[in-house]
C-alpha atoms as a PDB file:
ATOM      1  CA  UNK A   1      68.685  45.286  39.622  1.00  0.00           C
ATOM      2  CA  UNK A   2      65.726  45.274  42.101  1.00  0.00           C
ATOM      3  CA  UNK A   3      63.760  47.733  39.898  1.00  0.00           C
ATOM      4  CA  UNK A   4      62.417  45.608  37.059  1.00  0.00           C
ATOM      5  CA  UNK A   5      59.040  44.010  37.327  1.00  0.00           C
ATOM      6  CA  UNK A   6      60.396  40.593  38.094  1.00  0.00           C
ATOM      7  CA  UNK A   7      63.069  41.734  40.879  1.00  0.00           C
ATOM      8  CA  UNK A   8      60.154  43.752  42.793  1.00  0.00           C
ATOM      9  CA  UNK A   9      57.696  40.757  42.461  1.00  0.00           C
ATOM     10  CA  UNK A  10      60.779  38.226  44.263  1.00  0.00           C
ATOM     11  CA  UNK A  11      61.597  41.880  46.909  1.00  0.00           C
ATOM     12  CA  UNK A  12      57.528  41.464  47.901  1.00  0.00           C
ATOM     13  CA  UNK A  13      57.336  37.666  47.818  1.00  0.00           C
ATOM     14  CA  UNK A  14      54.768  37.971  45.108  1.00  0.00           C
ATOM     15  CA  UNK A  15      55.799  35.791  42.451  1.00  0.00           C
ATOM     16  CA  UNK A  16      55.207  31.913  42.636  1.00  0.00           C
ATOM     17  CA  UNK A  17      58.743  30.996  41.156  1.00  0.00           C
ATOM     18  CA  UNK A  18      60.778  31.470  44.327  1.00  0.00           C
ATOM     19  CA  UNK A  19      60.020  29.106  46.805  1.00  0.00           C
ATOM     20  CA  UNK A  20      62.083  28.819  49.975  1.00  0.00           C
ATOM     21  CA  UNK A  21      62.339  25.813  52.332  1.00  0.00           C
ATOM     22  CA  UNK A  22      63.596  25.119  55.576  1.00  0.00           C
ATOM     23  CA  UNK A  23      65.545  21.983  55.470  1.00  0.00           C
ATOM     24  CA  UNK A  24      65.528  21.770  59.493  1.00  0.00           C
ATOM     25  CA  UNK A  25      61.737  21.931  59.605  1.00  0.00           C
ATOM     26  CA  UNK A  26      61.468  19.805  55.812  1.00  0.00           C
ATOM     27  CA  UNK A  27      63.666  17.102  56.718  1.00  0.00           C
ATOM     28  CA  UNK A  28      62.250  14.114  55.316  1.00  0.00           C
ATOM     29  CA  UNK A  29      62.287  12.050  51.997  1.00  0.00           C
ATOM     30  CA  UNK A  30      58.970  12.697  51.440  1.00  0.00           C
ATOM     31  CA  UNK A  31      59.229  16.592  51.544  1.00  0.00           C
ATOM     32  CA  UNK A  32      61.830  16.073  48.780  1.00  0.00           C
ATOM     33  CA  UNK A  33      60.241  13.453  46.607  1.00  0.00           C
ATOM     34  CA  UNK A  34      57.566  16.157  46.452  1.00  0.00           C
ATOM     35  CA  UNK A  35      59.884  18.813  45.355  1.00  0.00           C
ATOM     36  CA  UNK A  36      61.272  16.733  42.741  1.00  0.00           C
ATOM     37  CA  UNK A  37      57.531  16.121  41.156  1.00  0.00           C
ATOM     38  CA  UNK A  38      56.991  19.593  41.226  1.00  0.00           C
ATOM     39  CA  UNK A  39      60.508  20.596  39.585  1.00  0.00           C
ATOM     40  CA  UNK A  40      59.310  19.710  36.497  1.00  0.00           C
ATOM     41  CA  UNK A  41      56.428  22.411  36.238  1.00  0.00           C
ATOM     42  CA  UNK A  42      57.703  25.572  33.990  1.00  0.00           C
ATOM     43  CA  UNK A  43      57.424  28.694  35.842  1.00  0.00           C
ATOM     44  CA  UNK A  44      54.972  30.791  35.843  1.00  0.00           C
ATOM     45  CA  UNK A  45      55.672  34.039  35.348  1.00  0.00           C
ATOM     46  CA  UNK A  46      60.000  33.971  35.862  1.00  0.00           C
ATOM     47  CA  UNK A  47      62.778  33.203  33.340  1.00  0.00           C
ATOM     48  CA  UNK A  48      63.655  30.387  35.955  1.00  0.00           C
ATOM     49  CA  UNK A  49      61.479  28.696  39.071  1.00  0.00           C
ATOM     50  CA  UNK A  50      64.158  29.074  42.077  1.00  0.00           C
ATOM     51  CA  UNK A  51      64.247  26.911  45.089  1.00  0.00           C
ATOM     52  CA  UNK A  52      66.157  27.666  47.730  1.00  0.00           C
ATOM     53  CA  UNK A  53      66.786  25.611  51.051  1.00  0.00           C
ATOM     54  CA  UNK A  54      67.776  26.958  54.129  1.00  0.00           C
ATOM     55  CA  UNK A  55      69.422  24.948  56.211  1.00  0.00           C
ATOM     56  CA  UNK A  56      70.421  22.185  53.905  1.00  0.00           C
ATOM     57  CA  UNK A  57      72.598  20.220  56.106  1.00  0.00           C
ATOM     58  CA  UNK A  58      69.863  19.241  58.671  1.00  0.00           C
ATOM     59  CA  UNK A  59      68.230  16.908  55.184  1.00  0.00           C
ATOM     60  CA  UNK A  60      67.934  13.445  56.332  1.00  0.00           C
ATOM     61  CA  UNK A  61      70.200  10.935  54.379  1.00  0.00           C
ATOM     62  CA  UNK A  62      67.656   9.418  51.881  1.00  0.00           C
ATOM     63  CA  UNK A  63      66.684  13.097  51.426  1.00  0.00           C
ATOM     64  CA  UNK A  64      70.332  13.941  50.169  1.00  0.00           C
ATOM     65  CA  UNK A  65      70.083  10.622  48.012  1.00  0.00           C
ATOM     66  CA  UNK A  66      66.771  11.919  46.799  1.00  0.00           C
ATOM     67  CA  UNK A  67      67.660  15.385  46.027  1.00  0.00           C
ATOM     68  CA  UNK A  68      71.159  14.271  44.189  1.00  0.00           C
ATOM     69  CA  UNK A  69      69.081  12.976  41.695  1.00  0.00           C
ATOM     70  CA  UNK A  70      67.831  15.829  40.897  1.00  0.00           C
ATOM     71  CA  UNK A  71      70.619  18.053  41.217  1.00  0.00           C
ATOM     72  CA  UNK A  72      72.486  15.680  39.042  1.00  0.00           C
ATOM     73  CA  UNK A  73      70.048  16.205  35.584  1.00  0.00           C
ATOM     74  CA  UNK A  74      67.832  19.477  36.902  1.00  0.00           C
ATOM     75  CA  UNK A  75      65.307  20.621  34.270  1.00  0.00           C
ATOM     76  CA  UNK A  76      66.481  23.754  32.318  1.00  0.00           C
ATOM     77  CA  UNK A  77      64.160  25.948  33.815  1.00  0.00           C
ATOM     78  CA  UNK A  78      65.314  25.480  37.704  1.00  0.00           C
ATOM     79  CA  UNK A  79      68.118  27.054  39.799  1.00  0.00           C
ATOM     80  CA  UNK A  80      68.423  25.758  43.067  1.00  0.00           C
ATOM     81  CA  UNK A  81      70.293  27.780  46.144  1.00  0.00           C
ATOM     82  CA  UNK A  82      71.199  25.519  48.815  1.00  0.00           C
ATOM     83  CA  UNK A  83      71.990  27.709  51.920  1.00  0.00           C
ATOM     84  CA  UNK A  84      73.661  26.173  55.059  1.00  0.00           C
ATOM     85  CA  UNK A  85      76.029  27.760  58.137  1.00  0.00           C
ATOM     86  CA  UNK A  86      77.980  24.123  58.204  1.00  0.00           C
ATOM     87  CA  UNK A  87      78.917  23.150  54.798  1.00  0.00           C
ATOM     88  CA  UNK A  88      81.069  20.535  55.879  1.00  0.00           C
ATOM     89  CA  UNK A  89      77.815  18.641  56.760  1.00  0.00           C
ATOM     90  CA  UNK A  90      76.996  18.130  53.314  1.00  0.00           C
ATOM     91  CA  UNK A  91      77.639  14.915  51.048  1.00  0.00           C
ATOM     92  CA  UNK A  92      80.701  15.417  48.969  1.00  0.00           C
ATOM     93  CA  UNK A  93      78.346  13.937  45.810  1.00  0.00           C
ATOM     94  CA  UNK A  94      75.864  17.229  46.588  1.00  0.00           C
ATOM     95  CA  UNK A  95      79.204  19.408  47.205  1.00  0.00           C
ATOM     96  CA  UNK A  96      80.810  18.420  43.898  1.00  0.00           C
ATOM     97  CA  UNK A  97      77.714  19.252  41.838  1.00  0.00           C
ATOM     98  CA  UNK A  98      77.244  22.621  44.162  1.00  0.00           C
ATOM     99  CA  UNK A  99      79.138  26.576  42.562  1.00  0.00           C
ATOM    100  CA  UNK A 100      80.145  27.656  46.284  1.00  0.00           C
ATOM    101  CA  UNK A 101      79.805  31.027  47.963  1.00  0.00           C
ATOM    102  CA  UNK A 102      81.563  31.864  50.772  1.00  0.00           C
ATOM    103  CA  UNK A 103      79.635  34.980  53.043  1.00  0.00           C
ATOM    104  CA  UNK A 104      82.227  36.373  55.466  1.00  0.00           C
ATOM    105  CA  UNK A 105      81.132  37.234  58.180  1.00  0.00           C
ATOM    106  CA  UNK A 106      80.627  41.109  59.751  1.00  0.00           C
ATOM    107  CA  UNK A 107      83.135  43.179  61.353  1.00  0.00           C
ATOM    108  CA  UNK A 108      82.133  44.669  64.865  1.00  0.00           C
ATOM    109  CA  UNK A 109      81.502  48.141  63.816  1.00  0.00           C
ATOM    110  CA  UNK A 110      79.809  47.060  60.111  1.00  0.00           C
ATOM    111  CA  UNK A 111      77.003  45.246  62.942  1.00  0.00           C
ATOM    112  CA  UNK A 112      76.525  48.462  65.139  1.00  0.00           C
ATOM    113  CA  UNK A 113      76.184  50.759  62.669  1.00  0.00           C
ATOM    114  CA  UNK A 114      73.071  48.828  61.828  1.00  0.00           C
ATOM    115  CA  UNK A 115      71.874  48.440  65.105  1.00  0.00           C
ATOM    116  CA  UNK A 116      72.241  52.087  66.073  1.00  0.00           C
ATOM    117  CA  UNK A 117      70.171  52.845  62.874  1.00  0.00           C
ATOM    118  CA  UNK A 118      67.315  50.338  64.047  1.00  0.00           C
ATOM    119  CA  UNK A 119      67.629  52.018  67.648  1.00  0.00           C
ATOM    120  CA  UNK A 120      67.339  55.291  66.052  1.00  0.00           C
ATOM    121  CA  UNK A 121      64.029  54.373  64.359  1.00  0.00           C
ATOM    122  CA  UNK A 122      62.196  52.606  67.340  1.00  0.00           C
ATOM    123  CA  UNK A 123      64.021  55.942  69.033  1.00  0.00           C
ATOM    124  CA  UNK A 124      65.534  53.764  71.469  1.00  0.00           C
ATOM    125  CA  UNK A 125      68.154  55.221  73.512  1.00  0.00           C
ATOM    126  CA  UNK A 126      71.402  52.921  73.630  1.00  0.00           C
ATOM    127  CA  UNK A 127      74.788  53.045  74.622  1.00  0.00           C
ATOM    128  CA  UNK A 128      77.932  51.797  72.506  1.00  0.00           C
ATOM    129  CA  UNK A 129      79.265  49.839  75.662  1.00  0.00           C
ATOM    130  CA  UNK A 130      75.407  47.531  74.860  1.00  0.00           C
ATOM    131  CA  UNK A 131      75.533  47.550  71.421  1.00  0.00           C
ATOM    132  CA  UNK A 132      79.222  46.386  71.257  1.00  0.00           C
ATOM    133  CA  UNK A 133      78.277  43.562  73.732  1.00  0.00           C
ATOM    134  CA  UNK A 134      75.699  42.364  71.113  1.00  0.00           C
ATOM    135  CA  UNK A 135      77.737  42.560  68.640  1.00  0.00           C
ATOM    136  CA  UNK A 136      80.609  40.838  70.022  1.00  0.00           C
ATOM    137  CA  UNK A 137      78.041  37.767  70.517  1.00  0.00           C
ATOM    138  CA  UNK A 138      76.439  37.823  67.393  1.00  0.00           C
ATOM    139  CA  UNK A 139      80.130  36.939  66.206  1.00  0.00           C
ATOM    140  CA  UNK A 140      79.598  38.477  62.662  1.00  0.00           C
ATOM    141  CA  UNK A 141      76.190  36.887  61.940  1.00  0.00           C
ATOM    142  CA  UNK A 142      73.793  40.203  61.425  1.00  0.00           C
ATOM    143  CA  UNK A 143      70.468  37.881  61.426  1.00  0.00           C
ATOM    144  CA  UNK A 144      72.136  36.758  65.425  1.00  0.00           C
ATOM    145  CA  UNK A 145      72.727  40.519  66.436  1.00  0.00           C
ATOM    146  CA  UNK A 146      69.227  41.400  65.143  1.00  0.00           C
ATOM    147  CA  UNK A 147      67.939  38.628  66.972  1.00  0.00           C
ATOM    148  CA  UNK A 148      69.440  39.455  70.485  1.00  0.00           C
ATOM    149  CA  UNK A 149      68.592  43.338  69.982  1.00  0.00           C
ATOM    150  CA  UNK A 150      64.970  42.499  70.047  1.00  0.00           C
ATOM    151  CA  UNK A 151      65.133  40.214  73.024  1.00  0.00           C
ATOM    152  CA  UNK A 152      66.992  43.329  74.432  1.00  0.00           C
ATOM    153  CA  UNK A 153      64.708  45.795  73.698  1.00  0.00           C
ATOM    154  CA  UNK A 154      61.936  43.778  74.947  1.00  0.00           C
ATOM    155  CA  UNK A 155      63.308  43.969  78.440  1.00  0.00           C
ATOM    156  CA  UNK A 156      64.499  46.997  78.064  1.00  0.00           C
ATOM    157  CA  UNK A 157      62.560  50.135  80.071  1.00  0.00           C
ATOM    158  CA  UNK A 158      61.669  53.743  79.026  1.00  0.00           C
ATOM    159  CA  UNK A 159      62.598  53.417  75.960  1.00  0.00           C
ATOM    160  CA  UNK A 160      66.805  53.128  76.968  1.00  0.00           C
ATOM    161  CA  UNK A 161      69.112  49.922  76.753  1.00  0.00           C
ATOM    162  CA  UNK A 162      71.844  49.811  79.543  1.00  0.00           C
ATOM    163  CA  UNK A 163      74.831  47.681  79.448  1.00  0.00           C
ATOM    164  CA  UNK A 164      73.126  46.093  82.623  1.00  0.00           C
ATOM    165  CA  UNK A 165      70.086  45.482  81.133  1.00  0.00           C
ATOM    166  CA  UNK A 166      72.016  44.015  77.504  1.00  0.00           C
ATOM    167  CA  UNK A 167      74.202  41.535  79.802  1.00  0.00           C
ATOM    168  CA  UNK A 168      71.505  40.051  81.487  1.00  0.00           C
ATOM    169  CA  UNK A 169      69.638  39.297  78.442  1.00  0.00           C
ATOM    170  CA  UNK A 170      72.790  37.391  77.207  1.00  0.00           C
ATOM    171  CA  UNK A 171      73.373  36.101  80.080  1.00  0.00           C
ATOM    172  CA  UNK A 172      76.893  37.584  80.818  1.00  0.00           C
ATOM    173  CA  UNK A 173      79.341  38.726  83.280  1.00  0.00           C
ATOM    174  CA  UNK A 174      80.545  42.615  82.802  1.00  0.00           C
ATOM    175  CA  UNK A 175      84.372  43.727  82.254  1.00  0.00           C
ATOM    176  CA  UNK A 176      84.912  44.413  85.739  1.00  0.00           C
ATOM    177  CA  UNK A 177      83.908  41.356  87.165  1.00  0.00           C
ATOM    178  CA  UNK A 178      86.782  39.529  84.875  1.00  0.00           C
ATOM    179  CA  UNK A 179      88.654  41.782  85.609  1.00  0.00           C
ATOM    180  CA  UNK A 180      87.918  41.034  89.459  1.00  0.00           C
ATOM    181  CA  UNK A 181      88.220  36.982  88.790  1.00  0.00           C
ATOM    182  CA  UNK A 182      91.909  37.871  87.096  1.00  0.00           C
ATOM    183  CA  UNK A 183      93.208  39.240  90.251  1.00  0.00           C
ATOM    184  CA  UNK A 184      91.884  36.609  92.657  1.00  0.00           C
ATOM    185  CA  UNK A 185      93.797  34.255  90.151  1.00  0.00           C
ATOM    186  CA  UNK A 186      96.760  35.882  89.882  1.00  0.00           C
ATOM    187  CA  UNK A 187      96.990  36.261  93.674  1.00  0.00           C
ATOM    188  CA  UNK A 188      96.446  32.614  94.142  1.00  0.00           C
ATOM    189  CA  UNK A 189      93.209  32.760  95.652  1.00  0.00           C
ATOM    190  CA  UNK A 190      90.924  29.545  94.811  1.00  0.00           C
ATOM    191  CA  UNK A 191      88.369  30.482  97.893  1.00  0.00           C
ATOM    192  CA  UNK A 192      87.939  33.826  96.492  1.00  0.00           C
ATOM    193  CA  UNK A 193      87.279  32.479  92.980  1.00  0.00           C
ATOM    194  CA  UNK A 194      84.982  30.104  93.941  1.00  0.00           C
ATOM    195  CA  UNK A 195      83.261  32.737  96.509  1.00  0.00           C
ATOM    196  CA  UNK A 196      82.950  34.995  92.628  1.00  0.00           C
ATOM    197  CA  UNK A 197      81.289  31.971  90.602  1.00  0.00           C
ATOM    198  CA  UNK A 198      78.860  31.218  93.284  1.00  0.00           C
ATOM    199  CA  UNK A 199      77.976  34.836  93.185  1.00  0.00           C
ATOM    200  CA  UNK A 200      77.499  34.512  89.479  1.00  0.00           C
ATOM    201  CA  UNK A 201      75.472  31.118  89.575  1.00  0.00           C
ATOM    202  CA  UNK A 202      73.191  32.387  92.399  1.00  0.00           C
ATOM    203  CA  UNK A 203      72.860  35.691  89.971  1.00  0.00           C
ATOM    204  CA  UNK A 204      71.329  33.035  87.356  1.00  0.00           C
ATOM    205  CA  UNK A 205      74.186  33.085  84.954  1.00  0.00           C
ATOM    206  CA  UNK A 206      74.591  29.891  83.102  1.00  0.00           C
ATOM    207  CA  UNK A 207      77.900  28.783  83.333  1.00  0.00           C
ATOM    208  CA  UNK A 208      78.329  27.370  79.896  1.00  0.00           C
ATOM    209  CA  UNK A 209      77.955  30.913  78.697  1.00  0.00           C
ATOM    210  CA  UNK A 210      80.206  32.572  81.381  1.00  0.00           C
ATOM    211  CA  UNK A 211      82.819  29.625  80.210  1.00  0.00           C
ATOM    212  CA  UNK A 212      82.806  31.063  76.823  1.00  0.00           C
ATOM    213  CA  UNK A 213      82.281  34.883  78.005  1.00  0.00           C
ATOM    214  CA  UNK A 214      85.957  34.168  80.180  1.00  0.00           C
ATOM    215  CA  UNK A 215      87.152  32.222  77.281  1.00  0.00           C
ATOM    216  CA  UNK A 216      86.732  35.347  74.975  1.00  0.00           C
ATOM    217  CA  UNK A 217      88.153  37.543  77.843  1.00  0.00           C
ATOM    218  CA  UNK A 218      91.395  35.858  78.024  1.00  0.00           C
ATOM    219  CA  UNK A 219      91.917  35.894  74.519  1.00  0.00           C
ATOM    220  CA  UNK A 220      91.550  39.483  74.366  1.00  0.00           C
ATOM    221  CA  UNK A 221      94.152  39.904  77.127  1.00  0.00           C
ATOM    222  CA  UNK A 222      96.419  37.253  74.533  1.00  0.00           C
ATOM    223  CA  UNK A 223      96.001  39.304  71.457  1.00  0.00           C
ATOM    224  CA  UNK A 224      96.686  42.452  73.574  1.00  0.00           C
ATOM    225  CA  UNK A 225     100.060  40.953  75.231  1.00  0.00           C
ATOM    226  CA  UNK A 226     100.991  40.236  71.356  1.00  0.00           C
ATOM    227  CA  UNK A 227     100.067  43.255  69.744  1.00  0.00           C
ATOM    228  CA  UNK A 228      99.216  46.143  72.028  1.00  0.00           C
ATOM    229  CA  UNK A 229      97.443  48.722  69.893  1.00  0.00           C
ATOM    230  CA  UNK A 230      94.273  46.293  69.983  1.00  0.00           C
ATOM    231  CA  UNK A 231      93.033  47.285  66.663  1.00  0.00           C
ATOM    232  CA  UNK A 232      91.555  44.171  65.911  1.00  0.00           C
ATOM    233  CA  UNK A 233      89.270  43.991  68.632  1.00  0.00           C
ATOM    234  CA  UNK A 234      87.264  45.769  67.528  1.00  0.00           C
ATOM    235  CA  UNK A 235      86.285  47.333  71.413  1.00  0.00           C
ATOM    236  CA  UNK A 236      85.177  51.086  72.635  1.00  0.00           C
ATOM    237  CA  UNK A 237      88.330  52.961  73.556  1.00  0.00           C
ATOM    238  CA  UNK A 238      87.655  52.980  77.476  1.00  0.00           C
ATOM    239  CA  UNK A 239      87.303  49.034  77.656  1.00  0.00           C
ATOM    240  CA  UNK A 240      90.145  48.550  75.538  1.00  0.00           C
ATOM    241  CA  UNK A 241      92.596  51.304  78.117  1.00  0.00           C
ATOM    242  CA  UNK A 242      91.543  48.664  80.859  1.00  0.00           C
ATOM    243  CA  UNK A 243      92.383  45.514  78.712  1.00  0.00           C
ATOM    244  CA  UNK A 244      95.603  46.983  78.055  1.00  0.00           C
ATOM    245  CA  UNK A 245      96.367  47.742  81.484  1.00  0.00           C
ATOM    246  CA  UNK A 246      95.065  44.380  82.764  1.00  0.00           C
ATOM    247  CA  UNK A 247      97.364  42.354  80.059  1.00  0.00           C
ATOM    248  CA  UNK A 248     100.695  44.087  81.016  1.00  0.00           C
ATOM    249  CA  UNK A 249     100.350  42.306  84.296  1.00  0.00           C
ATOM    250  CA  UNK A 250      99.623  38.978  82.774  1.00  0.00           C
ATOM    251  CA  UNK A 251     102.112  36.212  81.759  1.00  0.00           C
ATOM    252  CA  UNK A 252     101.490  35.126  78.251  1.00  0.00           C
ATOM    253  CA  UNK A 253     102.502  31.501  79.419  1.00  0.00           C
ATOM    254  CA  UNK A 254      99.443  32.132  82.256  1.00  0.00           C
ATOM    255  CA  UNK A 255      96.495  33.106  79.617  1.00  0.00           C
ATOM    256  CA  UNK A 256      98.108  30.421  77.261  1.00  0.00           C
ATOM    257  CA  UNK A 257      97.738  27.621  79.904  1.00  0.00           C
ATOM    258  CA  UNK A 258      93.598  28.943  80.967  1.00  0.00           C
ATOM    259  CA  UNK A 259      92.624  29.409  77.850  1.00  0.00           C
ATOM    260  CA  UNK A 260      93.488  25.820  76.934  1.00  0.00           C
ATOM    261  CA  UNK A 261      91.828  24.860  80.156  1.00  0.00           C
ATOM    262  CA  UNK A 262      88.673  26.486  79.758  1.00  0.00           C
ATOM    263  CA  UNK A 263      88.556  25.296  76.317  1.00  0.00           C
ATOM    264  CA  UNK A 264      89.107  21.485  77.643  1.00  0.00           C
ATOM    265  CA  UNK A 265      86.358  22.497  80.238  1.00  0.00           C
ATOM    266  CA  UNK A 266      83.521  24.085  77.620  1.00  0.00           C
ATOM    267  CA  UNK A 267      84.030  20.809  75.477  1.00  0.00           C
ATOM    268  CA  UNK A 268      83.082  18.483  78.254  1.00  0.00           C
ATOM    269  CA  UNK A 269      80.437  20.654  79.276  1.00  0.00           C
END
């Protein structure tokens, strides 16, 4: 309800009953062997003594085999919330004794709505080509957007956050110079390709992240060549008019063939 005593105790980390850990920092048996001693102790001032572990896949094996035991008879008095981003990590014999939640993750404009509100109170002037871009590479995780906004606005000057400014953070390439890489392909010309990535690499992008930045390009052009009103991409009106335009010269065979390409090439990078 986050009014009563006990919800605004947990909201202000006052209360000794909810106690988080970070499995990727907590890895070991030992960590866990202490958590089961202390499981035992009522709580203090809750209905129930919560643990929650963040991260729970990163547990070392006889962790897992130490906390099963007691997830398989847990006291009355304890809940535990196991938290992880790769749940296919975990032991089907913790899995099977787990109630799952599945968090979707964020649409585009659901993440830049809250970013423009945390501009607006550090008064931070933005612009919604920037915020889309960190939006776009948060890839629906709000904690991940939050996270690259503050890098930004650390590099940021006078108090204003350029698209410039946001890409170089992130380390990517801008529209236009895909764009510009699509028509030296599609005329053909490997010299002038390879004349654009040494520009890039000599810029200090990292080329992992301009593999996946391309990657994410083409695929835009794909969804555009099979359904042209772009809704799901969730991009500003201006940058989609040039998608569009770019993808109606485009084979879908070509973009089929690079995309599996640059995937092959990301993997073995």
């Amino acid at each position: 309800c986050n009014e009563c005593s006990a919800c605004r105790s947990i909201m202000a980390g006052e209360t000794m009953d909810v106690i988080e850990i970070d499995a990727a920092s907590n890895r070991g048996i030992d960590e866990i062997r202490d958590l089961r001693d202390k499981v035992k102790y009522a709580p203090a001032d809750l209905t129930y003594k919560v643990y929650i572990i963040d991260e729970v896949h990163m547990l070392s094996e006889p962790a897992f085999n130490a906390l099963l035991k007691t997830l398989e008879e847990p006291p009355g008095h304890v809940l535990f919330v196991l938290a992880t981003t790769e749940k296919q990590k975990l032991p089907i014999t913790i899995l099977s004794r787990c109630q799952a939640f599945e968090y979707h993750r964020l649409a585009t404009p659901e993440i830049i709505g809250r970013l423009e509100e945390v501009c607006a109170k550090y008064n931070l002037v933005t612009t919604p080509e920037a915020l889309t871009a960190i939006a776009r590479q948060a890839e629906g995780g709000m904690r991940d957007a939050l996270s690259l906004l503050d890098q930004v606005m650390a590099y940021a000057e006078e108090g204003r956050i350029t698209l410039e400014d946001t890409l170089h953070v992130l380390g990517s390439a801008p529209l236009d110079q895909f764009l510009h890489l699509d028509a030296q392909l599609a005329k053909g010309e490997v010299g002038g390709s390879l004349l654009w990535l040494d520009e890039m690499v000599r810029h200090g992008k990292d080329l992992r992240q301009l593999v996946r930045d391309y990657l994410a390009h083409l695929r835009d052009l794909l969804l555009l060549k099979v359904d042209t009103g772009g809704a799901v991409l969730d991009l500003p009106p201006q940058a989609l008019g040039v998608l569009k335009a770019q993808a109606g010269q485009m084979e879908q065979a070509h973009l089929l063939g690079a995309i599996r390409l640059l995937a092959q090439v990301e993997n073995e990078m």
